[in-house]
Protein backbone atom coordinates (compact mmCIF):
# COMPACT_ATOMS: atom_id res chain seq x y z
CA UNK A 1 0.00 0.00 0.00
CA UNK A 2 1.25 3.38 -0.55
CA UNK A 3 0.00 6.80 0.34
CA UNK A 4 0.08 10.25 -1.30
CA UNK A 5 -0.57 13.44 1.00
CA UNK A 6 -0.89 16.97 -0.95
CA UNK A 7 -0.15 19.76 2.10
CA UNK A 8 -0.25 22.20 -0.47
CA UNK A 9 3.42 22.83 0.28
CA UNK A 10 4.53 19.29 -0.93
CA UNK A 11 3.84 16.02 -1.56
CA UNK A 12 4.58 13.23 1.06
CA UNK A 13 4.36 9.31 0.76
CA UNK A 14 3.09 8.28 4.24
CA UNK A 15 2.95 4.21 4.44
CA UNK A 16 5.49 3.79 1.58
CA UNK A 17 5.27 0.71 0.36
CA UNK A 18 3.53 -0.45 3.40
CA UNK A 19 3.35 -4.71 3.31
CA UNK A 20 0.80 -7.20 4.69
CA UNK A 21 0.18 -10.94 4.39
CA UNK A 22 -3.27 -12.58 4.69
CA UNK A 23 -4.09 -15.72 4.93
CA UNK A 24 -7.75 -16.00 2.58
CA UNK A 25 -10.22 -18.64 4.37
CA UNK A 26 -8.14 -19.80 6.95
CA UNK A 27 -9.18 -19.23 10.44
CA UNK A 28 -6.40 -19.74 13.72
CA UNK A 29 -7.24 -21.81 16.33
CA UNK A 30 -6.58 -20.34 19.40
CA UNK A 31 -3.77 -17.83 20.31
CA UNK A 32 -2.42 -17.04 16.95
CA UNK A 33 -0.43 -13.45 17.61
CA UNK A 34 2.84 -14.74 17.52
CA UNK A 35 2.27 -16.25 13.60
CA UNK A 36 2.10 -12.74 11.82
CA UNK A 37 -0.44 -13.48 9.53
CA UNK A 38 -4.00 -11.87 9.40
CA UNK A 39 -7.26 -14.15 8.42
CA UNK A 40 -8.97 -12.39 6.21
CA UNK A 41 -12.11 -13.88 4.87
CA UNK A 42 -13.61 -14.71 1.79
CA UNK A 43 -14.89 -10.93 -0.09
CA UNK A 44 -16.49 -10.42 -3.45
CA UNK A 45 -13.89 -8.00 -3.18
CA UNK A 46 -11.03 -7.43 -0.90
CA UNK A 47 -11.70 -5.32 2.32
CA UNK A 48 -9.58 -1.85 1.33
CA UNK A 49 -9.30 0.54 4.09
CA UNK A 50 -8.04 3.57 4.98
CA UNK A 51 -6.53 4.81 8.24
CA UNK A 52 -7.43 7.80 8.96
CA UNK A 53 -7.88 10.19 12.20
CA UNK A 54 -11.05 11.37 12.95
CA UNK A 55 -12.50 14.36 15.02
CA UNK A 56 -15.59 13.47 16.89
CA UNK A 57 -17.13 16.67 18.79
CA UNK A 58 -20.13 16.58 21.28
CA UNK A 59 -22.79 19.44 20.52
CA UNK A 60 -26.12 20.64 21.68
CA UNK A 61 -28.27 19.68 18.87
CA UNK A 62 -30.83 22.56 19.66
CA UNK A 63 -28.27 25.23 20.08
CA UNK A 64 -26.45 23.96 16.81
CA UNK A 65 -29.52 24.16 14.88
CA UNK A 66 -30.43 27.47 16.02
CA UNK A 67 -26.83 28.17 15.87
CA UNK A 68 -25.56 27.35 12.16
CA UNK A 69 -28.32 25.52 11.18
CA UNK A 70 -27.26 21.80 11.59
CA UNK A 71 -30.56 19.89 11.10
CA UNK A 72 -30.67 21.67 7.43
CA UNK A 73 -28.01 20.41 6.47
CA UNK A 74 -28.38 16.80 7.08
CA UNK A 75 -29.28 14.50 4.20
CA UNK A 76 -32.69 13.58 5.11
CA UNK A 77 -33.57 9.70 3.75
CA UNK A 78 -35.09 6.76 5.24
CA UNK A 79 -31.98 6.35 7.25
CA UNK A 80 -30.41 9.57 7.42
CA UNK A 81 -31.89 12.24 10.38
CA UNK A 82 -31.15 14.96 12.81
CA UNK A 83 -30.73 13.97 16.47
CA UNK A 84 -34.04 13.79 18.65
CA UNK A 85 -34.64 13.26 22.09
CA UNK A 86 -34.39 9.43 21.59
CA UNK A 87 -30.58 9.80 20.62
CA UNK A 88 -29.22 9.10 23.78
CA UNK A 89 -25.87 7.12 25.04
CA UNK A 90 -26.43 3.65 26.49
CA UNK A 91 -24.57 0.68 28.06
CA UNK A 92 -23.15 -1.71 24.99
CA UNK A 93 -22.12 -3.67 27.56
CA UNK A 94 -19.98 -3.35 31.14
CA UNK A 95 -16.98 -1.27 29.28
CA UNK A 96 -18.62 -0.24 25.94
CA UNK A 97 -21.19 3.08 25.29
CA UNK A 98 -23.19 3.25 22.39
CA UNK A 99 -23.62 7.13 20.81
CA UNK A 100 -25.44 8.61 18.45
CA UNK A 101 -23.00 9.98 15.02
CA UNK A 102 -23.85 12.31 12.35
CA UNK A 103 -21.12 11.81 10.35
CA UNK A 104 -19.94 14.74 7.82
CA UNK A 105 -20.17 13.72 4.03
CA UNK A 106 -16.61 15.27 3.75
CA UNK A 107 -13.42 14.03 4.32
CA UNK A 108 -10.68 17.12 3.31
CA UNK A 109 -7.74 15.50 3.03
CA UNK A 110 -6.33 15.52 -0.59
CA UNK A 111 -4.64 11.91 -0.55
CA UNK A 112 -4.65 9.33 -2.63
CA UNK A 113 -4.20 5.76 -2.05
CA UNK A 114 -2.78 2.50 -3.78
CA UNK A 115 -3.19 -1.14 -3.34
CA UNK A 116 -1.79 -3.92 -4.86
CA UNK A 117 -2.46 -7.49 -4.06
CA UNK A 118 -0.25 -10.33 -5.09
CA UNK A 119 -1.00 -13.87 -4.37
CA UNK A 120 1.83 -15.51 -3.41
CA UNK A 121 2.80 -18.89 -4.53
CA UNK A 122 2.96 -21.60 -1.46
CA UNK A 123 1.22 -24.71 -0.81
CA UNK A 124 -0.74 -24.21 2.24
CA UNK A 125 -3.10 -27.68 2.28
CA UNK A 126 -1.30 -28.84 5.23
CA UNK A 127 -1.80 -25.80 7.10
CA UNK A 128 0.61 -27.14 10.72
CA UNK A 129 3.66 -27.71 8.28
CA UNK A 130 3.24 -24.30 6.35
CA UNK A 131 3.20 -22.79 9.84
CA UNK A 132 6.04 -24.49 10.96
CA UNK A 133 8.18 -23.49 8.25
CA UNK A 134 7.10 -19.82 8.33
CA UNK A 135 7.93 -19.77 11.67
CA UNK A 136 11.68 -21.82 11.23
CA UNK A 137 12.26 -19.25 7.94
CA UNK A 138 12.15 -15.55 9.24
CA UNK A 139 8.28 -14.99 9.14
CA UNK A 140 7.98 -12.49 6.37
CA UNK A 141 11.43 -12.69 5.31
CA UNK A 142 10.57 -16.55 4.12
CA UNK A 143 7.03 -14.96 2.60
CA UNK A 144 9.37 -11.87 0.63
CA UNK A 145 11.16 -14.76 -0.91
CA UNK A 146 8.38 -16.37 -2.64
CA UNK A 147 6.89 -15.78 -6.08
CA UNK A 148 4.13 -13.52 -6.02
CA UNK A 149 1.92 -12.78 -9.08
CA UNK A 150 -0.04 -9.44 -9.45
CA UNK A 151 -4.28 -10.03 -9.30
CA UNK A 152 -5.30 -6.61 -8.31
CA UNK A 153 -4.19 -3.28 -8.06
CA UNK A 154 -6.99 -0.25 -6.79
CA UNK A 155 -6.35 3.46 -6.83
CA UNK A 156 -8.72 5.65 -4.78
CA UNK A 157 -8.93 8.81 -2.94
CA UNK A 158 -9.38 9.68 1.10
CA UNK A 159 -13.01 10.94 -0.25
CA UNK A 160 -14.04 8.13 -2.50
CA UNK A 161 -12.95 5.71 0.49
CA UNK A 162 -15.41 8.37 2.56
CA UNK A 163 -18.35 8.23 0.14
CA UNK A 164 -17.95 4.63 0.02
CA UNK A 165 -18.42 4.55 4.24
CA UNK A 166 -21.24 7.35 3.71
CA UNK A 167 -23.21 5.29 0.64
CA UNK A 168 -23.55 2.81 3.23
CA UNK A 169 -25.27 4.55 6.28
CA UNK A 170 -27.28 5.88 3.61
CA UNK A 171 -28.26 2.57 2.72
CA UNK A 172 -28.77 1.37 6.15
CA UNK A 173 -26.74 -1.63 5.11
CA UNK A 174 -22.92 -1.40 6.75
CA UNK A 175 -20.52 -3.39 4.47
CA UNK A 176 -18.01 -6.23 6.05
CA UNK A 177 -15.73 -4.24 4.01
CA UNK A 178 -15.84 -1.02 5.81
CA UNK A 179 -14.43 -1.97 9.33
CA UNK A 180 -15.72 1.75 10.80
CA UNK A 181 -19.09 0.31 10.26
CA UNK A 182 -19.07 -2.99 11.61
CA UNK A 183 -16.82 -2.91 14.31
CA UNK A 184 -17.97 -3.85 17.79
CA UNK A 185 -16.70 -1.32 19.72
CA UNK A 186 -13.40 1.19 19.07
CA UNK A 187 -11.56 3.51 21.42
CA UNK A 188 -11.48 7.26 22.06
CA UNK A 189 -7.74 7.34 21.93
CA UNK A 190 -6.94 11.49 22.39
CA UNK A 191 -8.64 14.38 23.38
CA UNK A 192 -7.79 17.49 21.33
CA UNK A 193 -4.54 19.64 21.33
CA UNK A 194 -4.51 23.05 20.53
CA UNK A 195 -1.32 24.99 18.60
CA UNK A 196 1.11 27.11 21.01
CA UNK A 197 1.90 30.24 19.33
CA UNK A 198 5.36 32.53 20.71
CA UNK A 199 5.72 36.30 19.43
CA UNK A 200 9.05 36.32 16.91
CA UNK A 201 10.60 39.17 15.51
CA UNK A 202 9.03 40.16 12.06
CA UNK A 203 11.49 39.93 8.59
CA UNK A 204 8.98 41.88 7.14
CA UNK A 205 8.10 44.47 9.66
CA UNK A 206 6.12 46.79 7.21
CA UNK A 207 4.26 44.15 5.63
CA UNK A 208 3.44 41.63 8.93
CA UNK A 209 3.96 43.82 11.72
CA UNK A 210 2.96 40.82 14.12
CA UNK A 211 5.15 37.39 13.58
CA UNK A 212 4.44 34.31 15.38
CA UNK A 213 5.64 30.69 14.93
CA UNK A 214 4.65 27.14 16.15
CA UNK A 215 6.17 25.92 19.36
CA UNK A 216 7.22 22.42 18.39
CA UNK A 217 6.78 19.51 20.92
CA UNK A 218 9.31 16.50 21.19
CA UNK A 219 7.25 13.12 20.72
CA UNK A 220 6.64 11.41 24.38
CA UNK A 221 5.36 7.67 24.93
CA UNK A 222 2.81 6.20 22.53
CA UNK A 223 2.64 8.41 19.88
CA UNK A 224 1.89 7.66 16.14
CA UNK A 225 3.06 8.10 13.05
CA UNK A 226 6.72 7.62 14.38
CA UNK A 227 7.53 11.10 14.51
CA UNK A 228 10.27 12.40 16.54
CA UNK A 229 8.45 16.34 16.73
CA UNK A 230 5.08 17.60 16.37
CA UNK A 231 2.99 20.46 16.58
CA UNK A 232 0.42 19.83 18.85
CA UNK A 233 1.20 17.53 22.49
CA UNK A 234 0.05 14.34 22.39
CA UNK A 235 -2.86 13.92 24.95
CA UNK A 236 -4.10 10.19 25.51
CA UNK A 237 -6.89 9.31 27.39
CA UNK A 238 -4.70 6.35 28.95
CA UNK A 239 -0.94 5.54 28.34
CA UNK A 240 -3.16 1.65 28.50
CA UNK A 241 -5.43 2.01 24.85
CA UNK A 242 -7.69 -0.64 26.68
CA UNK A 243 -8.07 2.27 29.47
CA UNK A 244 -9.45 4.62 26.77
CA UNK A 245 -13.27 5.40 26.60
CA UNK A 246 -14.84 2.62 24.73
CA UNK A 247 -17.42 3.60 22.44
CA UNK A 248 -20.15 1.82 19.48
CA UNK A 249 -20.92 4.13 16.81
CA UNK A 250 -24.67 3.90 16.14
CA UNK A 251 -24.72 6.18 12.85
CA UNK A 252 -28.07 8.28 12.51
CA UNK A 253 -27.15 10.66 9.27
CA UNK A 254 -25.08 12.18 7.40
CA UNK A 255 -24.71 16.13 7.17
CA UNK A 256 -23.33 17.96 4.59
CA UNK A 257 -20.88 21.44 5.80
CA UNK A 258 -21.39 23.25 2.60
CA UNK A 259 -25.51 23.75 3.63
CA UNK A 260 -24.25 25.37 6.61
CA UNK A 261 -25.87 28.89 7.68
CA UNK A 262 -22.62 29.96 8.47
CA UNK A 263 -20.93 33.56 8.83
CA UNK A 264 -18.09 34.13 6.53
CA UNK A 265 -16.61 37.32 8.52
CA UNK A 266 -13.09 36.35 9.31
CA UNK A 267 -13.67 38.27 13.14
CA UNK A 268 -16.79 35.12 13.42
CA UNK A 269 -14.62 32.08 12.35
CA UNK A 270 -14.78 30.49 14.35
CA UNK A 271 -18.17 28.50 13.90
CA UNK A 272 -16.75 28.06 10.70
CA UNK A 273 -14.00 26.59 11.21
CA UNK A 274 -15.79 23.74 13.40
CA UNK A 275 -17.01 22.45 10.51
CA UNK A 276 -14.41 23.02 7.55
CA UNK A 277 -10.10 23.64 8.30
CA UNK A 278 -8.70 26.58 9.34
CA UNK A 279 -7.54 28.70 6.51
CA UNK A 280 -3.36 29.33 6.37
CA UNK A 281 -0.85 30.17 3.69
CA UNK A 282 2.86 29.46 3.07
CA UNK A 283 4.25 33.05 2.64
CA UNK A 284 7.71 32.23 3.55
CA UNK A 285 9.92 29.32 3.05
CA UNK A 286 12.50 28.12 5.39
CA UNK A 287 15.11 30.57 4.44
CA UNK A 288 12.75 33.71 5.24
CA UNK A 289 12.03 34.18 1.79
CA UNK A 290 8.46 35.60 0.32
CA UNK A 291 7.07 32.73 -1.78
CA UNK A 292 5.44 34.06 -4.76
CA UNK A 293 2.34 33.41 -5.23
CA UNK A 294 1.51 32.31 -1.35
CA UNK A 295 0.23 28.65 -1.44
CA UNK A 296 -2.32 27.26 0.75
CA UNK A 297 -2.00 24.49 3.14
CA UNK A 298 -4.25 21.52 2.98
CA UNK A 299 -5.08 19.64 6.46
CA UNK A 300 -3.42 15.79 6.86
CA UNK A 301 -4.84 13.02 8.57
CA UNK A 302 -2.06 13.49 11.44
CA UNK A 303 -3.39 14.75 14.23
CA UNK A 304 -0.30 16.33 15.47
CA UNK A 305 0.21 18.37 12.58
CA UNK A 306 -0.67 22.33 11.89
CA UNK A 307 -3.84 21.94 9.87
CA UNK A 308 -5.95 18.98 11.56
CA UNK A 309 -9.07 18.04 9.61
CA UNK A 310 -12.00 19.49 11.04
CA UNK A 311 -14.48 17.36 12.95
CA UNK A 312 -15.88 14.18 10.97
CA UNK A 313 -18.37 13.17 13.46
CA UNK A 314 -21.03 14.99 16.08
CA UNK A 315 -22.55 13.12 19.00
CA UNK A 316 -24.47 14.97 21.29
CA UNK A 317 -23.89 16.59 25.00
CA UNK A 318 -24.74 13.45 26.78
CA UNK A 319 -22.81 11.03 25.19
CA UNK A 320 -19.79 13.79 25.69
CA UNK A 321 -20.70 13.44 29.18
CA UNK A 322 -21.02 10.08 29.02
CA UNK A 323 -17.33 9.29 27.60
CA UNK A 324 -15.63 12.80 29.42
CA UNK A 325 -17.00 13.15 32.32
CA UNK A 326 -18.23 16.35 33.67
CA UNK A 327 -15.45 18.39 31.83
CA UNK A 328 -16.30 17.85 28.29
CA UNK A 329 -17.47 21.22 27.33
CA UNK A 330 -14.50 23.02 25.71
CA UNK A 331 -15.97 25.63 23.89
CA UNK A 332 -19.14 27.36 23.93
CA UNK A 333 -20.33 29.91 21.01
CA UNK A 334 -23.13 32.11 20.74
CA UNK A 335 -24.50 34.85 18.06
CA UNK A 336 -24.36 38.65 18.94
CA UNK A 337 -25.89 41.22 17.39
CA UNK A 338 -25.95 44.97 17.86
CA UNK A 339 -22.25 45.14 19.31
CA UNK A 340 -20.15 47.36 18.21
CA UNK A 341 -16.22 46.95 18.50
CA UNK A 342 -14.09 49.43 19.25
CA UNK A 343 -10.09 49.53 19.16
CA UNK A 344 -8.59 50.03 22.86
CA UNK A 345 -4.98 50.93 23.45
């Protein structure tokens, strides 16, 4: 699998030539961690999927609606809605929460993905022996060495893998091949980081009288991506993932951000920016040069990096609750009119 991220600035290949053996049909008995080998089962089509970050956000559905006008913008089908007072978290089981999600029909991140599947040549009938010899012969360095003839190869982009997710909870019939679907449970893994900003002196003075630049952050414990540096702090719910809030996505609807009532004053942005990325530009490159014509940054999937994607999915107040405790309000916005602003020294 490989990986193509457009920042705007430049191009990166994250998972380069990223490698995975399955073993089609075949199901372990028992403990099988140590063998290396995933069971995959028997698709019309093999399962693609796409890692990728999301933001999920708790909100007052009244307020929102009032707000920016939320329940407008969600697709409204047989199974696509707005919340209602029905929407409420409850016990999956002793460790799991089911929520409510409105999921966002749009995914941001200009990336495109590859996969290529080769079937490699190896007798497998008696399945002990195979194992044995896998095992004896370096794991994957013994599966490298066989033949391996191409069958497939699919090219697709972060937002066709998104519609494909979307289609789905439109249809009110989740895929096997979309694992964000049909997974039992998965695990709130971070809470949000914001950007630390420090006052530098400008180069340009006349032109940007106020300069600031990104306090970078040394990676600490579990941290992905294998970074060494990053732009926001890493901030786990539990150094233990099984410690993290457990959660079961029970998907209501899909909304759309571009049928948003939303403000486009840049002194009111921030609504806005809830729901689509923050705006920036690369004026200068790293030798304090003015890059002509500016170029603007796209958002990654990392969620350490300067431009996040904005939020993906919306669950409501009590489910925030519900996974947070009583400190998961981080924000609260409100509409003012009549004010007028005036400049104090």
């Amino acid at each position: 699998m490989n990986t193509l991220i457009d920042t705007g600035i430049e191009k990166i290949n994250d998972f380069q030539d990223l490698k995975a053996y399955f073993w089609v049909g075949w199901m372990p008995n028992g403990d099988s961690t140590h063998i290396g080998i995933g069971p995959a089962a028997l698709y019309e089509e093999f399962p693609l999927d796409y890692g990728s970050d999301v933001m999920l956000a708790g909100i007052d559905p009244v307020a929102e609606a009032k707000l920016v006008g939320l329940d407008d913008a969600v697709q409204a089908t047989e199974f696509s809605r707005y919340f209602n007072e029905e929407d409420v978290p409850e016990p999956y089981d002793e460790e799991v929460t089911t929520i409510p999600i409105l999921m966002s029909t749009k995914d941001y991140v200009d990336a495109s993905i590859n996969y290529t599947i080769d079937e490699v040549d190896v007798d497998t009938t008696d399945q002990e022996a195979f194992i044995q010899i896998y095992l004896e012969k370096g794991k994957d360095e013994y599966l490298d060495s066989l033949k391996g003839t191409k069958v497939a190869s699919y090219d697709f982009t972060a937002q066709q893998m998104h519609d494909n997710i979307t289609k789905h909870i439109l249809e009110g019939k989740p895929q096997p091949q979309d694992p964000r679907l049909t997974m039992e449970y998965t695990w709130i893994a971070e809470k949000a980081s914001p950007l630390v900003y420090e006052g530098v002196t400008s180069p340009f003075p006349k032109h940007w009288p106020y300069s600031y630049q990104i306090k970078p952050f040394l990676a600490e414990g579990r941290v992905a991506y294998g970074q060494e540096s990053m732009y926001r702090k890493s901030n786990l719910y539990a150094e233990d993932i099984n410690d993290a809030p457990k959660v079961k996505y029970n998907y209501i609807g899909l909304f759309d951000p571009s049928k948003l009532k939303l403000s486009k004053d840049p002194l009111t942005e921030l609504p806005m920016e809830t729901y689509f990325p923050a705006s920036a530009e690369w004026v200068m490159n790293s030798k304090d040069e003015p890059v002509n014509p500016p170029t603007t940054v796209k958002p990654t999937n990392n969620p350490y990096s300067f431009l996040t994607k904005p939020l993906s999915m919306l669950t409501t107040l009590d489910a925030a609750f519900a996974i947070a405790g009583d400190k998961a309000i981080s924000a609260i916005r409100v509409n003012v009119k009549g004010v007028d602003l005036e400049r104090r020294e």
